[in-house]
C-alpha atoms as a PDB file:
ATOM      1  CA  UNK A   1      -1.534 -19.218  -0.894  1.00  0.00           C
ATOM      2  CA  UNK A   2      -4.750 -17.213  -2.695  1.00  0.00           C
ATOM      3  CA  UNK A   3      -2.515 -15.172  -4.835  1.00  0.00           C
ATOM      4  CA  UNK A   4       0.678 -17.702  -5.687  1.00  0.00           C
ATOM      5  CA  UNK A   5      -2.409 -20.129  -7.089  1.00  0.00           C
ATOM      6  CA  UNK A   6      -2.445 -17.512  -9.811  1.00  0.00           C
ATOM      7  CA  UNK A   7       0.815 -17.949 -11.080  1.00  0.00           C
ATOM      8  CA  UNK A   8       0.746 -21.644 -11.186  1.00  0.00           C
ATOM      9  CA  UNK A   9       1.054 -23.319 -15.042  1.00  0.00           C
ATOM     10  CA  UNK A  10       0.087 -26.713 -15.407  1.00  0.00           C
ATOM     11  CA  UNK A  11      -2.166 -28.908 -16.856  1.00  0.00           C
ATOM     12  CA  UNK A  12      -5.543 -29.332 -15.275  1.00  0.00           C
ATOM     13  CA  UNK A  13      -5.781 -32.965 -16.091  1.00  0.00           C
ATOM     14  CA  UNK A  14      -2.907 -33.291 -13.469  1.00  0.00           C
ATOM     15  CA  UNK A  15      -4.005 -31.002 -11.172  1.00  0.00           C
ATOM     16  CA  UNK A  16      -7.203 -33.091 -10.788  1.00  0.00           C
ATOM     17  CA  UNK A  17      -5.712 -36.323 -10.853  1.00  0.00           C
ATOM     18  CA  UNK A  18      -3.093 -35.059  -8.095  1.00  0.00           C
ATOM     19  CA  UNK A  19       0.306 -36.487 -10.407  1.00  0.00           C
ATOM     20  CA  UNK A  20       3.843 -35.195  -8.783  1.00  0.00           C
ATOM     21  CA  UNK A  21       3.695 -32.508 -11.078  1.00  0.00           C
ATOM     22  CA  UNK A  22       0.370 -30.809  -9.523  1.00  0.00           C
ATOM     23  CA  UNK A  23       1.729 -31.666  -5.856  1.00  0.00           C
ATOM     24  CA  UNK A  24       5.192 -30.030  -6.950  1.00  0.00           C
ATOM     25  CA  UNK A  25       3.409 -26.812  -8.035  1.00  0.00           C
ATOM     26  CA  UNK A  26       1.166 -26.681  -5.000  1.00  0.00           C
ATOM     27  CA  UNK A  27       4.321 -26.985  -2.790  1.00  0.00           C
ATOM     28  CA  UNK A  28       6.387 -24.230  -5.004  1.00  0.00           C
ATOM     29  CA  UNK A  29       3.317 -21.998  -4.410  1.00  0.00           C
ATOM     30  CA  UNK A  30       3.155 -23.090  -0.027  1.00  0.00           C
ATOM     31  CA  UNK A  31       6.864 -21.982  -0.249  1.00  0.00           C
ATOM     32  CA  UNK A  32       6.554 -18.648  -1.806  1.00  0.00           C
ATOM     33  CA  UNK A  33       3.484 -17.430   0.082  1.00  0.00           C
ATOM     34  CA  UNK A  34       4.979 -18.298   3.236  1.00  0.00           C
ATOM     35  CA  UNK A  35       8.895 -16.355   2.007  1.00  0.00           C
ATOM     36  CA  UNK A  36       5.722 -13.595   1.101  1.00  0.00           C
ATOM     37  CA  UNK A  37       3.900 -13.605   4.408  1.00  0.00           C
ATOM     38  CA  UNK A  38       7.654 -14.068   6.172  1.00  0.00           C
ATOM     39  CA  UNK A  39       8.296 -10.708   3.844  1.00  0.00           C
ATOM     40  CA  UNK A  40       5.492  -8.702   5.306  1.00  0.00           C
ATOM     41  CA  UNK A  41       6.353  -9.588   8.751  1.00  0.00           C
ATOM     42  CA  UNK A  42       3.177 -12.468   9.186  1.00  0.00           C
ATOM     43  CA  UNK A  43       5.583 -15.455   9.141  1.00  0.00           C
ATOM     44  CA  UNK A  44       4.063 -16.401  12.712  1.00  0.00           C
ATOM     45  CA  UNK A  45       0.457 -16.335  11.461  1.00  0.00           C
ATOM     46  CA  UNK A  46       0.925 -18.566   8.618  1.00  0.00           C
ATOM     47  CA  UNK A  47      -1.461 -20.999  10.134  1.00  0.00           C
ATOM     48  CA  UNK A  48      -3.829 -18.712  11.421  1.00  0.00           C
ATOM     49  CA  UNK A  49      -7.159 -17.660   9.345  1.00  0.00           C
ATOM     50  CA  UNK A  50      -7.103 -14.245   8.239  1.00  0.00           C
ATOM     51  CA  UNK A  51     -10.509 -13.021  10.148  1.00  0.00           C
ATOM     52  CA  UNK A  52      -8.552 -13.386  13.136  1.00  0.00           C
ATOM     53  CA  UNK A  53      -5.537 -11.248  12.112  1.00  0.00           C
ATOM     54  CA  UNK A  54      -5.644  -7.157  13.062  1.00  0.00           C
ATOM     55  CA  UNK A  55      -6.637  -4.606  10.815  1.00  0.00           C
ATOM     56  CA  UNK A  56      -3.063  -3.604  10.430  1.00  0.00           C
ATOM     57  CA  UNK A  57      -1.920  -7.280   9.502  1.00  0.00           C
ATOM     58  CA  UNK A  58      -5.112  -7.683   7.435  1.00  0.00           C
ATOM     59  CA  UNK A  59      -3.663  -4.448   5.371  1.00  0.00           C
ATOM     60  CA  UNK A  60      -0.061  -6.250   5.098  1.00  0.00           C
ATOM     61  CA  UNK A  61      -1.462  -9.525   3.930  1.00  0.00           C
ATOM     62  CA  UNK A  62      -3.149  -7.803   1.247  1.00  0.00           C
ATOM     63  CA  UNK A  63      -0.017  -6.228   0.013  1.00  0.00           C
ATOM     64  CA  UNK A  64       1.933  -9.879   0.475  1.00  0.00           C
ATOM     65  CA  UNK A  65      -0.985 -11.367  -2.380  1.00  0.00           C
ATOM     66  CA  UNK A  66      -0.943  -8.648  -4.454  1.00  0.00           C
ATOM     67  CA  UNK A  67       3.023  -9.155  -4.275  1.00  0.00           C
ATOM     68  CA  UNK A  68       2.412 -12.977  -5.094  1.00  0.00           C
ATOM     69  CA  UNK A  69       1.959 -11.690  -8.551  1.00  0.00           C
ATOM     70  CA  UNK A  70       5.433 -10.597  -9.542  1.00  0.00           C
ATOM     71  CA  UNK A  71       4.076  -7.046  -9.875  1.00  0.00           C
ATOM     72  CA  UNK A  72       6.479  -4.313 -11.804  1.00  0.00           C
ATOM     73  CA  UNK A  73       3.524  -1.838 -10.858  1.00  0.00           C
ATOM     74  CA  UNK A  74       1.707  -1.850  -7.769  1.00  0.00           C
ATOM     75  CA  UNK A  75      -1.237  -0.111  -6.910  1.00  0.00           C
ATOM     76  CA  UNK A  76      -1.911   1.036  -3.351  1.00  0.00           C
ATOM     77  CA  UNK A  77      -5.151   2.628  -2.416  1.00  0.00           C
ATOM     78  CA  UNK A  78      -4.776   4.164   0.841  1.00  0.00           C
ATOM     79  CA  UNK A  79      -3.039   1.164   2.435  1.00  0.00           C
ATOM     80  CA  UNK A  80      -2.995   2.595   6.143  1.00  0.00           C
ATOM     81  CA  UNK A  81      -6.398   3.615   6.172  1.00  0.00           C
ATOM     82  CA  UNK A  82      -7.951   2.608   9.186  1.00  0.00           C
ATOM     83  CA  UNK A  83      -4.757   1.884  10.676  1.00  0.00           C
ATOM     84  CA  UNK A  84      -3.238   2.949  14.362  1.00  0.00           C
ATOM     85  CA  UNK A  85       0.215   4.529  14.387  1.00  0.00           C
ATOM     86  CA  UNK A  86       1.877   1.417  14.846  1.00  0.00           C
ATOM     87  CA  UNK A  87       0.624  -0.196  12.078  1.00  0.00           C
ATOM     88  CA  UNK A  88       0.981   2.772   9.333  1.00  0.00           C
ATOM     89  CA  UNK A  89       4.675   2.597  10.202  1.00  0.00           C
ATOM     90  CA  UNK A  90       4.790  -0.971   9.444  1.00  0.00           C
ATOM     91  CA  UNK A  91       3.163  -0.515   6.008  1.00  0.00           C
ATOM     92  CA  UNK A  92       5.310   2.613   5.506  1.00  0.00           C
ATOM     93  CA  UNK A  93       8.503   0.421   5.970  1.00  0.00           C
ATOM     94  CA  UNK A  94       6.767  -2.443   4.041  1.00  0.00           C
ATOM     95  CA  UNK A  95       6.314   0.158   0.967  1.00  0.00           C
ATOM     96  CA  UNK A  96       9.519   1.665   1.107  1.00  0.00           C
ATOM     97  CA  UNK A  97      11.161  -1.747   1.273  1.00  0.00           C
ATOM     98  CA  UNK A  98       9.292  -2.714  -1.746  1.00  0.00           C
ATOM     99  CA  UNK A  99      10.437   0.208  -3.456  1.00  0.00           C
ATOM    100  CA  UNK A 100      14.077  -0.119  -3.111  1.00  0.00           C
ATOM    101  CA  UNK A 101      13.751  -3.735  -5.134  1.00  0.00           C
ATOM    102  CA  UNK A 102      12.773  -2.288  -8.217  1.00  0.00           C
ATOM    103  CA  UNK A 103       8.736  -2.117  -7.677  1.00  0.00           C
ATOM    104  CA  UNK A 104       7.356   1.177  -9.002  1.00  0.00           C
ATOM    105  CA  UNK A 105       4.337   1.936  -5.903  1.00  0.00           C
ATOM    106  CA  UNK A 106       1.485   4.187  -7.117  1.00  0.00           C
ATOM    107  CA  UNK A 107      -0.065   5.403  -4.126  1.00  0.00           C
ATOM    108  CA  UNK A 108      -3.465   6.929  -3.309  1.00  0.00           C
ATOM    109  CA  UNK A 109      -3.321   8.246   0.043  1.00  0.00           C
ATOM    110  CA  UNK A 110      -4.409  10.748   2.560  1.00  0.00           C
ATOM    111  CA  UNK A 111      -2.332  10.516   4.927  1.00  0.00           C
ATOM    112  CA  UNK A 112      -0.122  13.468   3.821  1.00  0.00           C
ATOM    113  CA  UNK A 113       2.765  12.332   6.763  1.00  0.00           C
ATOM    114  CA  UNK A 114       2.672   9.421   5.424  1.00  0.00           C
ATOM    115  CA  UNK A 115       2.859  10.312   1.864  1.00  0.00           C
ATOM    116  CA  UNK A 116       5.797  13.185   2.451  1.00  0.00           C
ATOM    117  CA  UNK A 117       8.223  10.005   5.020  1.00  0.00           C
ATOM    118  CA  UNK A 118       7.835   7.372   1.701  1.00  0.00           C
ATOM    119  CA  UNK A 119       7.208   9.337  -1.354  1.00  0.00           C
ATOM    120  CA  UNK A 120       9.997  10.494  -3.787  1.00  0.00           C
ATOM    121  CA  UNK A 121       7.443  12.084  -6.258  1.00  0.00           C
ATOM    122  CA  UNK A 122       4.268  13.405  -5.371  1.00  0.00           C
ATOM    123  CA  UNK A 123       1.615  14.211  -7.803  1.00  0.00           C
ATOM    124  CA  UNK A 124      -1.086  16.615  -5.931  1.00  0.00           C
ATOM    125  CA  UNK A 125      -5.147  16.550  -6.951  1.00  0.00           C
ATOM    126  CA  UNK A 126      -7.825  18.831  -5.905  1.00  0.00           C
ATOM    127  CA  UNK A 127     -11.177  17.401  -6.669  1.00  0.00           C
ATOM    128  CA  UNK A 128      -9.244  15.998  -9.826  1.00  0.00           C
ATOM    129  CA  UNK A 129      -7.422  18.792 -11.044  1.00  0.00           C
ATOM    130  CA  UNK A 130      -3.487  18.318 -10.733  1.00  0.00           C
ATOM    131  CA  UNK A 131      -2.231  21.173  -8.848  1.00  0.00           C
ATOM    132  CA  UNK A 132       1.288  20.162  -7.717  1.00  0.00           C
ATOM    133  CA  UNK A 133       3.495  17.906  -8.781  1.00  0.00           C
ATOM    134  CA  UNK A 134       7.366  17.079  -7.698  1.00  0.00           C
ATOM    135  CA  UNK A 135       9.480  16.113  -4.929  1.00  0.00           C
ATOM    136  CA  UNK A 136       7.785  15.889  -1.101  1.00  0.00           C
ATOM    137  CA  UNK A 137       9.784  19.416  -0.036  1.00  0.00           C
ATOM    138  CA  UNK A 138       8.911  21.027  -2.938  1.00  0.00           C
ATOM    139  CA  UNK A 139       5.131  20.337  -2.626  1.00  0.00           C
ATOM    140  CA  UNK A 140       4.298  20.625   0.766  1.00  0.00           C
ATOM    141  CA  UNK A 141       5.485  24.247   0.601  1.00  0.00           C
ATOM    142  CA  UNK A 142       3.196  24.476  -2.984  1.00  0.00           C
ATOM    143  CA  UNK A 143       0.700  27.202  -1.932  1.00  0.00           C
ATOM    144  CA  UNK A 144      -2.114  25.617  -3.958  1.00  0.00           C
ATOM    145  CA  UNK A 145      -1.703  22.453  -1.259  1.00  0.00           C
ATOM    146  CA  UNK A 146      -1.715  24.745   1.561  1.00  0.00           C
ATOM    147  CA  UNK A 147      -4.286  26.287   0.303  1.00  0.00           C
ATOM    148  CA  UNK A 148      -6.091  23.174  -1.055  1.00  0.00           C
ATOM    149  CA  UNK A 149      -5.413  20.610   2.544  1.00  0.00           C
ATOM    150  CA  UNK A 150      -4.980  23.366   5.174  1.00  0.00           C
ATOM    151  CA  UNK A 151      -6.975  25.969   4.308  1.00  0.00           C
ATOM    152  CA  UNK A 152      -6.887  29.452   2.627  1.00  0.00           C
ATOM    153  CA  UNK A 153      -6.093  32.828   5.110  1.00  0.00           C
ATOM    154  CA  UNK A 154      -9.497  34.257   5.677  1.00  0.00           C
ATOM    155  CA  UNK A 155     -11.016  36.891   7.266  1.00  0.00           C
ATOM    156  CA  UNK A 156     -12.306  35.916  10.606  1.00  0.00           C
ATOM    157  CA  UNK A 157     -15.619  37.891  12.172  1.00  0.00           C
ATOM    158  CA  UNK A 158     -13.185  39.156  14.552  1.00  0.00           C
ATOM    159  CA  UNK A 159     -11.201  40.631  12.037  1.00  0.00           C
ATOM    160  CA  UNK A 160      -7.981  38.325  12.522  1.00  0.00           C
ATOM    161  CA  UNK A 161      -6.719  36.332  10.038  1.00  0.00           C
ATOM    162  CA  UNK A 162      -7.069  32.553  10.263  1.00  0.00           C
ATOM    163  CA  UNK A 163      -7.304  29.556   8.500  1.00  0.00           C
ATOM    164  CA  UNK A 164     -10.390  27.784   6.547  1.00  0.00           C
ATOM    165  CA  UNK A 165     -10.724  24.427   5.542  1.00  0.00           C
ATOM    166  CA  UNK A 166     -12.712  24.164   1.887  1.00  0.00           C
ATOM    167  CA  UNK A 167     -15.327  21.076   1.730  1.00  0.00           C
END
């Protein structure tokens, strides 16, 4: 209920004394965090606290409160980090769901499957500089990303060509 407590407009005078308006509020805000945590798939664990809910589900509950705001924009710093297979496909389809209601997602991610299965645009940085920008084909054939995530060909000692990875 954290982040529907943010929305709430009342005054405080009621809110203290507890008048039907306050209790009305407080119930409006029960209802939409639970159609929230139903929304992110943690309808069951309503009840439960959120130190005992998995990494993954931690992840998705953070995404249902940031939600709770009536976001246009939302801001997602690598939101499967940390996360087993299983559970990045959960926030992947959580994302994408998002998405296709009208919520512009800026995402900061590593996870380059990840980022080319949800992404329509992708805007590429190497240690800050932009180097790629455009639709997911389009950049992961960029040679600047190859070169930049999967390494340049180099000159092994054997004499074959291979690949590097830069630091």
């Amino acid at each position: 209920i954290a982040g529907c407590h943010l929305q709430e407009r009342g005054p405080l005078l009621a809110d203290l004394l507890g008048l039907p308006s306050s209790r009305r509020r407080a119930r409006a805000a029960e209802e939409t965090a639970r159609r929230l945590l139903d929304r992110v798939g943690l309808g069951a664990a309503a009840e439960r606290e959120a130190s005992a809910l998995s990494y993954g589900a931690l992840k998705r509950l953070e995404i249902a409160r940031a939600l709770a705001l009536e976001p246009r924009v939302l801001l997602l710093d690598e939101p499967a980090a940390g996360c087993n297979a299983v559970e990045t496909e959960e926030i992947d389809h959580l994302i994408a769901e998002v998405a296709r209601e009208g919520v512009a997602i800026l995402l900061v991610e590593h996870d380059m499957k990840m980022v080319m299965r949800i992404s329509n645009h992708i805007v590429v940085l190497d240690h800050g500089e932009k180097i790629a920008e455009g639709e997911p084909a389009k950049v992961s054939r960029d040679p600047k990303v190859i070169e930049a995530y999967l390494g340049a060909p180099d000159a092994n000692p054997d004499g074959k060509e291979g690949a590097h990875a830069d630091g």
